[in-house]
C-alpha atoms as a PDB file:
ATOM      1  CA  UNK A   1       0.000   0.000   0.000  1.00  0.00           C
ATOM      2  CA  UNK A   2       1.488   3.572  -1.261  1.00  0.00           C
ATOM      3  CA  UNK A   3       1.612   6.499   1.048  1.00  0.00           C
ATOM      4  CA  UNK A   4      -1.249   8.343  -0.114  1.00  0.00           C
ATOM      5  CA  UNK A   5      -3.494   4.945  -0.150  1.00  0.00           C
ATOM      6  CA  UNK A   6      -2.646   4.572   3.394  1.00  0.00           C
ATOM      7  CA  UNK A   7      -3.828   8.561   4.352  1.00  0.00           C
ATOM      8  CA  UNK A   8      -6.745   7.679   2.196  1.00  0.00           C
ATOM      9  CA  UNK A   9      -7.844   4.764   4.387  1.00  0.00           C
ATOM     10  CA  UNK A  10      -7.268   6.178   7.793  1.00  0.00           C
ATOM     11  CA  UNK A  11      -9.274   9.118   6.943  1.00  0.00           C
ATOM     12  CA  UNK A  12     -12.067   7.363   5.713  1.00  0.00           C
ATOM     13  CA  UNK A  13     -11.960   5.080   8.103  1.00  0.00           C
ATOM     14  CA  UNK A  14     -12.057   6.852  10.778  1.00  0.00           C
ATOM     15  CA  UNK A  15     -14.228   9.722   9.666  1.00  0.00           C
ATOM     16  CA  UNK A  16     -16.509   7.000   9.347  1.00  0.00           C
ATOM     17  CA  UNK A  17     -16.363   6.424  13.011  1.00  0.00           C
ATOM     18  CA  UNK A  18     -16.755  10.028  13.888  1.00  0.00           C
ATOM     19  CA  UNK A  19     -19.934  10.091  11.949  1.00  0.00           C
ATOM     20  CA  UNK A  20     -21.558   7.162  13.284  1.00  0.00           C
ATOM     21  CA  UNK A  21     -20.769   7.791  17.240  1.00  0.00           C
ATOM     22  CA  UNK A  22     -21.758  11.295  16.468  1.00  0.00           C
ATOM     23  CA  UNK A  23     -24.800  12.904  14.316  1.00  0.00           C
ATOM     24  CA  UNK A  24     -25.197  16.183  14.437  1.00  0.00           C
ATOM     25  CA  UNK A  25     -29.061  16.218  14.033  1.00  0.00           C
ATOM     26  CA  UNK A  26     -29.808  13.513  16.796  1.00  0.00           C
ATOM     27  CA  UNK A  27     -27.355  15.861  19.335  1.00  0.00           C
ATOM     28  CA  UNK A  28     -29.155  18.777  18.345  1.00  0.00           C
ATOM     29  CA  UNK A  29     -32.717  17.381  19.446  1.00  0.00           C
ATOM     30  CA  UNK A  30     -31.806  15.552  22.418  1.00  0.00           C
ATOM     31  CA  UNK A  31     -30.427  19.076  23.517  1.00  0.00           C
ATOM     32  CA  UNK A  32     -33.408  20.776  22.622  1.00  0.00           C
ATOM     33  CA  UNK A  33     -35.641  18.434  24.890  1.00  0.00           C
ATOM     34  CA  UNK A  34     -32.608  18.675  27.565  1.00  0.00           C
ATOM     35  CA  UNK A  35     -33.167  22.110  27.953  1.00  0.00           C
ATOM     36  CA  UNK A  36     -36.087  22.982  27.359  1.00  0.00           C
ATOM     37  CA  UNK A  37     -38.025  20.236  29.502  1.00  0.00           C
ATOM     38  CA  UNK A  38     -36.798  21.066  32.701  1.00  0.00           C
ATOM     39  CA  UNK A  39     -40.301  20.593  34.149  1.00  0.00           C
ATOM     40  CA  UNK A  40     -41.449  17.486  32.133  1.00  0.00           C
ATOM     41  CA  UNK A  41     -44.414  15.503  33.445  1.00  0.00           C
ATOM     42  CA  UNK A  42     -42.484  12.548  31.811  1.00  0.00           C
ATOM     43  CA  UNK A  43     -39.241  12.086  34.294  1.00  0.00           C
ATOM     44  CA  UNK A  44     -38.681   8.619  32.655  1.00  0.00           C
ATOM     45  CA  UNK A  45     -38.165  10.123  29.300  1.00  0.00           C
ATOM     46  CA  UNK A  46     -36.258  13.049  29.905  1.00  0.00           C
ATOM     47  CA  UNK A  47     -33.717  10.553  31.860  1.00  0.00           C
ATOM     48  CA  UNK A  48     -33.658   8.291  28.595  1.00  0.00           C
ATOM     49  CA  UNK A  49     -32.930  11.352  26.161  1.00  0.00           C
ATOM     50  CA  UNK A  50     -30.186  12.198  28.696  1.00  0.00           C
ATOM     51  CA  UNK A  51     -28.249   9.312  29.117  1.00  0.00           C
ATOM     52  CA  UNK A  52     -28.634   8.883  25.638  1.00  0.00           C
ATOM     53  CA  UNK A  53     -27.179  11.837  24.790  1.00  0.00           C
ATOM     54  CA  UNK A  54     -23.867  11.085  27.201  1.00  0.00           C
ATOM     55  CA  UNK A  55     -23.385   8.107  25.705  1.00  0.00           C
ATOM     56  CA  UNK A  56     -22.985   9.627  22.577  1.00  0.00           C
ATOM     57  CA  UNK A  57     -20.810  12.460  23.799  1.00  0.00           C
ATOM     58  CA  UNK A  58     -18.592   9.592  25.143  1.00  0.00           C
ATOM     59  CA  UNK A  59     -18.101   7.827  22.564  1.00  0.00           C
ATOM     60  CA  UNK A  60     -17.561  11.022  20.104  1.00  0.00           C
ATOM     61  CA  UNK A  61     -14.254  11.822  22.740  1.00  0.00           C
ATOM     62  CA  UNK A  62     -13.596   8.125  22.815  1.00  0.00           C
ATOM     63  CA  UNK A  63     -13.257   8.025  18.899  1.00  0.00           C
ATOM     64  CA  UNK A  64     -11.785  11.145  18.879  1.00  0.00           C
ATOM     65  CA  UNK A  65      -8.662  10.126  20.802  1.00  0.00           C
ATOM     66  CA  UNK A  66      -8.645   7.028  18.852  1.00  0.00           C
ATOM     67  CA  UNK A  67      -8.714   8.606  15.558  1.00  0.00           C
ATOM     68  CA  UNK A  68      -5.403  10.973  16.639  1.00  0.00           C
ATOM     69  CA  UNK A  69      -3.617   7.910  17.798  1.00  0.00           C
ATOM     70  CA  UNK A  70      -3.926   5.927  14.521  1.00  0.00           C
ATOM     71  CA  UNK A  71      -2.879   9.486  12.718  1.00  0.00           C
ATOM     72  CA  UNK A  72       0.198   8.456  14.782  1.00  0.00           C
ATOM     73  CA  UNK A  73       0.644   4.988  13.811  1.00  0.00           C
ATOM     74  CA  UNK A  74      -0.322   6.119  10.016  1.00  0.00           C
ATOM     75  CA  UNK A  75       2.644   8.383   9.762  1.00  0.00           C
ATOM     76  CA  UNK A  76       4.391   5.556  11.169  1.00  0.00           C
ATOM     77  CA  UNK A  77       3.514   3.824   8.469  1.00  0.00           C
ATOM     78  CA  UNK A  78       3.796   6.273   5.540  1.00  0.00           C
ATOM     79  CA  UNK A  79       7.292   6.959   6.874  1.00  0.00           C
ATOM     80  CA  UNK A  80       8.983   3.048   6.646  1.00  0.00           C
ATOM     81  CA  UNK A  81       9.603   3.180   3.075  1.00  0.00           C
ATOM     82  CA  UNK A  82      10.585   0.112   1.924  1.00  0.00           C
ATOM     83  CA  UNK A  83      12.885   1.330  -0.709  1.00  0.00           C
ATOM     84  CA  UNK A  84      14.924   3.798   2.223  1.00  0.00           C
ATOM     85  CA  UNK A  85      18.443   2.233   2.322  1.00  0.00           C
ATOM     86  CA  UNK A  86      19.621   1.290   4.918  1.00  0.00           C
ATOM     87  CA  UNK A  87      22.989   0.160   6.313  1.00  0.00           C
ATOM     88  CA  UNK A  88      23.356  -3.795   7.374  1.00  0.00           C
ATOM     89  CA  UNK A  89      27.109  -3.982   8.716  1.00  0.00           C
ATOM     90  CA  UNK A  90      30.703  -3.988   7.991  1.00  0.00           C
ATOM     91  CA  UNK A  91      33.011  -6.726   7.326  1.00  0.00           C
ATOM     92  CA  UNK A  92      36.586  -6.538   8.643  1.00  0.00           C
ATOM     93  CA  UNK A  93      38.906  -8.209   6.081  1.00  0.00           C
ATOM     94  CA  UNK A  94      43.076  -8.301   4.912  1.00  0.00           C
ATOM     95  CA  UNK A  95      45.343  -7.129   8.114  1.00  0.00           C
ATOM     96  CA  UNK A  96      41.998  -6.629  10.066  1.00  0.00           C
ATOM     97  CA  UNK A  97      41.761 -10.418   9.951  1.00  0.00           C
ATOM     98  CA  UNK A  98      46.182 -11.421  10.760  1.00  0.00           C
ATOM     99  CA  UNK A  99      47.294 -12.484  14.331  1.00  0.00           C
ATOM    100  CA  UNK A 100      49.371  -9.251  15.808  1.00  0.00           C
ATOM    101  CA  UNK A 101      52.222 -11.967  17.115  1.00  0.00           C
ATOM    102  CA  UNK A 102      53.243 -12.524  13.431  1.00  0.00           C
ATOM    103  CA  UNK A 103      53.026  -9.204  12.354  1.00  0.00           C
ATOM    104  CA  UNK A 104      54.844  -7.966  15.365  1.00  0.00           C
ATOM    105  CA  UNK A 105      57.944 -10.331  14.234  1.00  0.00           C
ATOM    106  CA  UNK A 106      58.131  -8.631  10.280  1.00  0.00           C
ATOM    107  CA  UNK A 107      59.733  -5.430   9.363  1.00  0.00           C
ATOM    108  CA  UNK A 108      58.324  -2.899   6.330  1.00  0.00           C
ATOM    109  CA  UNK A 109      55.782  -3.121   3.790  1.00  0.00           C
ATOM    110  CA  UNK A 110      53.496  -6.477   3.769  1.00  0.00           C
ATOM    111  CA  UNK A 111      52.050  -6.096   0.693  1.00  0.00           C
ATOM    112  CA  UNK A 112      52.204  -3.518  -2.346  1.00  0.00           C
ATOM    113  CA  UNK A 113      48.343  -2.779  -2.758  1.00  0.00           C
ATOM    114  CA  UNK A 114      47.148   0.393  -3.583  1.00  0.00           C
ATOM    115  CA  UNK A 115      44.425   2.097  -1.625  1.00  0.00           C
ATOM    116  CA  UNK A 116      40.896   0.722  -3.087  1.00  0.00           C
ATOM    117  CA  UNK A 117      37.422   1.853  -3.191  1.00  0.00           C
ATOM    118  CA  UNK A 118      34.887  -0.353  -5.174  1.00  0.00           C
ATOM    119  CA  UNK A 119      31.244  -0.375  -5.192  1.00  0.00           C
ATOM    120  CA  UNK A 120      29.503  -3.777  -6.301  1.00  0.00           C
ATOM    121  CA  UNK A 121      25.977  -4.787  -6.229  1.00  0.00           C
ATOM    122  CA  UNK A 122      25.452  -8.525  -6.101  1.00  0.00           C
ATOM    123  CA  UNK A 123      21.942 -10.243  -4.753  1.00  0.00           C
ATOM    124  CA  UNK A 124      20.103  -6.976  -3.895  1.00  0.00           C
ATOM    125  CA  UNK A 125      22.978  -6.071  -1.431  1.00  0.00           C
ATOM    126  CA  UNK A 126      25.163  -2.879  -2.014  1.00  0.00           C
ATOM    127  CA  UNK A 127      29.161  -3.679  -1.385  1.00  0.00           C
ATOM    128  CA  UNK A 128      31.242  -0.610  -0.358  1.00  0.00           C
ATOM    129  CA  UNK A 129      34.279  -2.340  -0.411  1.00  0.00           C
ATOM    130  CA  UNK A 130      37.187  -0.176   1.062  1.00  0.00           C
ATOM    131  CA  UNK A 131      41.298  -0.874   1.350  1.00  0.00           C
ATOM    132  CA  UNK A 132      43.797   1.380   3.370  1.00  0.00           C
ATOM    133  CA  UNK A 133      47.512   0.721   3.570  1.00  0.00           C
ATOM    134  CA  UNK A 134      48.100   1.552   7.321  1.00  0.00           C
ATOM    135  CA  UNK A 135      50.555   0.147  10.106  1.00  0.00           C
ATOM    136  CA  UNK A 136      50.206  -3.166  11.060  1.00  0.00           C
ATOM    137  CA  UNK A 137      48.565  -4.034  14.444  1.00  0.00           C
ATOM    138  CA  UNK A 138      46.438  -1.354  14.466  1.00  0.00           C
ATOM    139  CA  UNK A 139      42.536  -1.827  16.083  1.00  0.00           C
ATOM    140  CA  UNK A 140      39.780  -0.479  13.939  1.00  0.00           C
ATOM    141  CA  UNK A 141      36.220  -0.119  14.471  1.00  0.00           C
ATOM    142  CA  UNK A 142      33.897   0.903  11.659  1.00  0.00           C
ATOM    143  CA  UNK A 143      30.409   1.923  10.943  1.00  0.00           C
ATOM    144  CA  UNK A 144      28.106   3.574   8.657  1.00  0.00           C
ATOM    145  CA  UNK A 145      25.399   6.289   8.961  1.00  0.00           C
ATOM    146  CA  UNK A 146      22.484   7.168   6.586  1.00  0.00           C
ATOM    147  CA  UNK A 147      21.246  10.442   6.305  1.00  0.00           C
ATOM    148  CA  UNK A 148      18.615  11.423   3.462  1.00  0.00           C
ATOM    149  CA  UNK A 149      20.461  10.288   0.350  1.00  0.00           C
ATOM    150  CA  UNK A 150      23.836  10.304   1.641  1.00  0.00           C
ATOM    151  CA  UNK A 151      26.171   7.870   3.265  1.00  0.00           C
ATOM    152  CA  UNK A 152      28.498   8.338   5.857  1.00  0.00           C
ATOM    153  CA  UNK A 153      31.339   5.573   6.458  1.00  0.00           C
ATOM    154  CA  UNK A 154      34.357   6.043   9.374  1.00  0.00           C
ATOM    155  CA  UNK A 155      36.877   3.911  10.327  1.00  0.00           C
ATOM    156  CA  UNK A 156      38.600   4.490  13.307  1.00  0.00           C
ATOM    157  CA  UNK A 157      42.062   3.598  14.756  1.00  0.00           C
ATOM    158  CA  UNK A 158      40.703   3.044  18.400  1.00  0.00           C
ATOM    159  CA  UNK A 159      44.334   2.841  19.666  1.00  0.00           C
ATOM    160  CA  UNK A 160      45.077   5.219  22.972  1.00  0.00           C
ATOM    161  CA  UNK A 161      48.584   7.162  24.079  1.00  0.00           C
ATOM    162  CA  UNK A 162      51.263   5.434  24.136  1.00  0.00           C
ATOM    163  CA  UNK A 163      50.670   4.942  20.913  1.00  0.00           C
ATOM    164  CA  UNK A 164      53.267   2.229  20.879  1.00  0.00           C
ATOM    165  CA  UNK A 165      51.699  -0.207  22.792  1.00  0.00           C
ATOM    166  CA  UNK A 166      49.021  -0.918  19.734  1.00  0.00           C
ATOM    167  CA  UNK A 167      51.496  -0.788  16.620  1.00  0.00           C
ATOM    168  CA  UNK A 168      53.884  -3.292  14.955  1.00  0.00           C
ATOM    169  CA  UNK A 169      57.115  -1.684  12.379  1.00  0.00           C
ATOM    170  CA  UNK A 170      55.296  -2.613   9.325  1.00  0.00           C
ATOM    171  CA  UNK A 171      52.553  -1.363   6.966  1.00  0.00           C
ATOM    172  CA  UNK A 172      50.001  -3.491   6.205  1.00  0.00           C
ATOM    173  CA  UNK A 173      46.729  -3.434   3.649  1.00  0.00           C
ATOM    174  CA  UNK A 174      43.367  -3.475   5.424  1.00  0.00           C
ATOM    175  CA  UNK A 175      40.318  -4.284   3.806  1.00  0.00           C
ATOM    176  CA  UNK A 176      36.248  -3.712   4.500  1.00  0.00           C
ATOM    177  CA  UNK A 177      32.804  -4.613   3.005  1.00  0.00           C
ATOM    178  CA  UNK A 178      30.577  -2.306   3.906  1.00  0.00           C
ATOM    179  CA  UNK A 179      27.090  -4.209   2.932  1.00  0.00           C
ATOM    180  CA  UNK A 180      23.615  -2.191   2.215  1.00  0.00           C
ATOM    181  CA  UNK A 181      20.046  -2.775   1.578  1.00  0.00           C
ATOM    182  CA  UNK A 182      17.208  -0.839   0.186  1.00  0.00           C
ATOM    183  CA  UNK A 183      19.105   0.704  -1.734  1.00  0.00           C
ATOM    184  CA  UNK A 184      17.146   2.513  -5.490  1.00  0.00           C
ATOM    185  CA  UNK A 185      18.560   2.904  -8.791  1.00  0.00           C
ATOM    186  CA  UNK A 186      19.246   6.914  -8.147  1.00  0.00           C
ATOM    187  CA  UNK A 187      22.460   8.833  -7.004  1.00  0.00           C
ATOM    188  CA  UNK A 188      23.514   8.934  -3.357  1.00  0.00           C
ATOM    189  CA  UNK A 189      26.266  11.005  -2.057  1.00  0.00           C
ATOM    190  CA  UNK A 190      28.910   9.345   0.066  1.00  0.00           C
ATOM    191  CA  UNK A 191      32.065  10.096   1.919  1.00  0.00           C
ATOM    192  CA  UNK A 192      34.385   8.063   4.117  1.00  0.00           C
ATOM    193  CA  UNK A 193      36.533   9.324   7.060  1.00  0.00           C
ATOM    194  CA  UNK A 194      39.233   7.554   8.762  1.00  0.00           C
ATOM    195  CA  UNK A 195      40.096   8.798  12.297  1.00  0.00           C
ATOM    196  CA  UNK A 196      44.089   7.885  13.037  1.00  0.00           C
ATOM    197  CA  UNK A 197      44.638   9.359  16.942  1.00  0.00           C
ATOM    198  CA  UNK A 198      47.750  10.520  15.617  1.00  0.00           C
ATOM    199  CA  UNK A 199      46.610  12.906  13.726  1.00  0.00           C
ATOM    200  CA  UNK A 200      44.778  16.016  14.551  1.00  0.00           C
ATOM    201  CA  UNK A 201      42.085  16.308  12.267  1.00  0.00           C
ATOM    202  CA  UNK A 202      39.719  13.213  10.525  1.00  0.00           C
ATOM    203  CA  UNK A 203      41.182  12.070   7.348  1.00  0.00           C
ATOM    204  CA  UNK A 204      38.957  12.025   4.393  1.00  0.00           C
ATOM    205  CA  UNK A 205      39.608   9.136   2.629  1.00  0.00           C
ATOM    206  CA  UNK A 206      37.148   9.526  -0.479  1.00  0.00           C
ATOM    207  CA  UNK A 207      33.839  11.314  -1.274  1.00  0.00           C
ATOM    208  CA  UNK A 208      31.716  11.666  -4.274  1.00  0.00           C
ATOM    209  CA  UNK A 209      28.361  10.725  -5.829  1.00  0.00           C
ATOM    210  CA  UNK A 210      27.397   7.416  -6.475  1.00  0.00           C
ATOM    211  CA  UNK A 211      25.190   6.992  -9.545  1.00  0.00           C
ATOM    212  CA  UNK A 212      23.463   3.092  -8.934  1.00  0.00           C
ATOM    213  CA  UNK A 213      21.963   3.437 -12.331  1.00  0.00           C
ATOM    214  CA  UNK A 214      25.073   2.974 -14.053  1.00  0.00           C
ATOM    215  CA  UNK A 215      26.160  -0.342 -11.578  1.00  0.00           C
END
């Protein structure tokens, strides 16, 4: 069900339930003989028109609040597109994945890879797949945000002063997938940071626009 099919149906269905717990022409008289029976010879049917009329006051407040909660849940609904990407997770690969004993017994350059950023769709799921020469040993964490159309991936040296308690003498290639569902056949801006405590401001390691249509 499309957005404006699902506005369509709470309105009518609930303006449907205004209208039956509440008719304006059946309020009006039992008003009339309210108020203007005060001294009625007929107690029995004065009480009747009353308690009549209550019950349909009540239940015009009780659909009333009823009818601005499901406005609620309807925007709710209108709101979780299905087609809204959305981020899944990230998978650690290359250096991420080597025991820090080895690497801590090798000296210089493991590999000669060059820094990589490739986007790949395979099975409905986007692949941001990232590589970073960096020194070895180093602890990462990574995530991604999504904001409108635009995607935010960091990854973040999480090592702490002394810095040399976390590093090995050797540069090493570290790898990521970062994996994505939802996803349209439009543009989406993206741009990936890499924090290194060593360094005073956030690297920017790429950003651009991403045009699916052409993947």
């Amino acid at each position: 069900m499309n957005q404006n099919s699902w506005y369509l149906f709470c309105y009518e269905y609930f303006s449907n339930i205004i209208n039956i717990t509440k008719s304006p022409k059946e309020n009006e008289a039992v008003q009339k003989v309210t108020f203007t029976q005060p001294n009625a010879m007929d107690d029995h049917l004065f009480i009747s028109f009353t308690k009549k009329y209550k019950m349909k006051r009540l239940l015009f407040i009780t659909a009333t609040i009823l009818f601005f909660s499901f406005l609620v849940l309807c925007e709710k609904e209108s709101d979780s597109s299905p087609h809204k990407i959305s981020f899944v997770k990230s998978e650690p690969g290359g250096c991420n994945l080597e025991d820090n004993d080895v690497l801590a017994t090798r000296d210089g350059s493991l590999s000669e890879e060059q820094d990589t950023l490739l986007f790949t769709i395979q099975n409905d799921t986007l692949d941001a797949y990232v590589g970073i020469n960096y020194i070895c040993c180093a602890p990462f964490a990574s995530e991604a945000m999504i904001s409108n159309d635009s995607i935010f991936m960091t990854i973040s040296d999480t090592c702490s002063s002394p810095y040399q308690t976390c590093y090995c003498r050797c540069m090493c290639y570290y790898t990521w997938d970062f994996l994505f569902v939802n996803f349209e056949k439009k543009e989406y801006y993206f741009k990936i940071v890499l924090y290194d405590p060593r360094e005073e401001d956030p690297i920017v390691f790429e950003e651009g626009i991403l045009d699916l249509t052409d993947i």
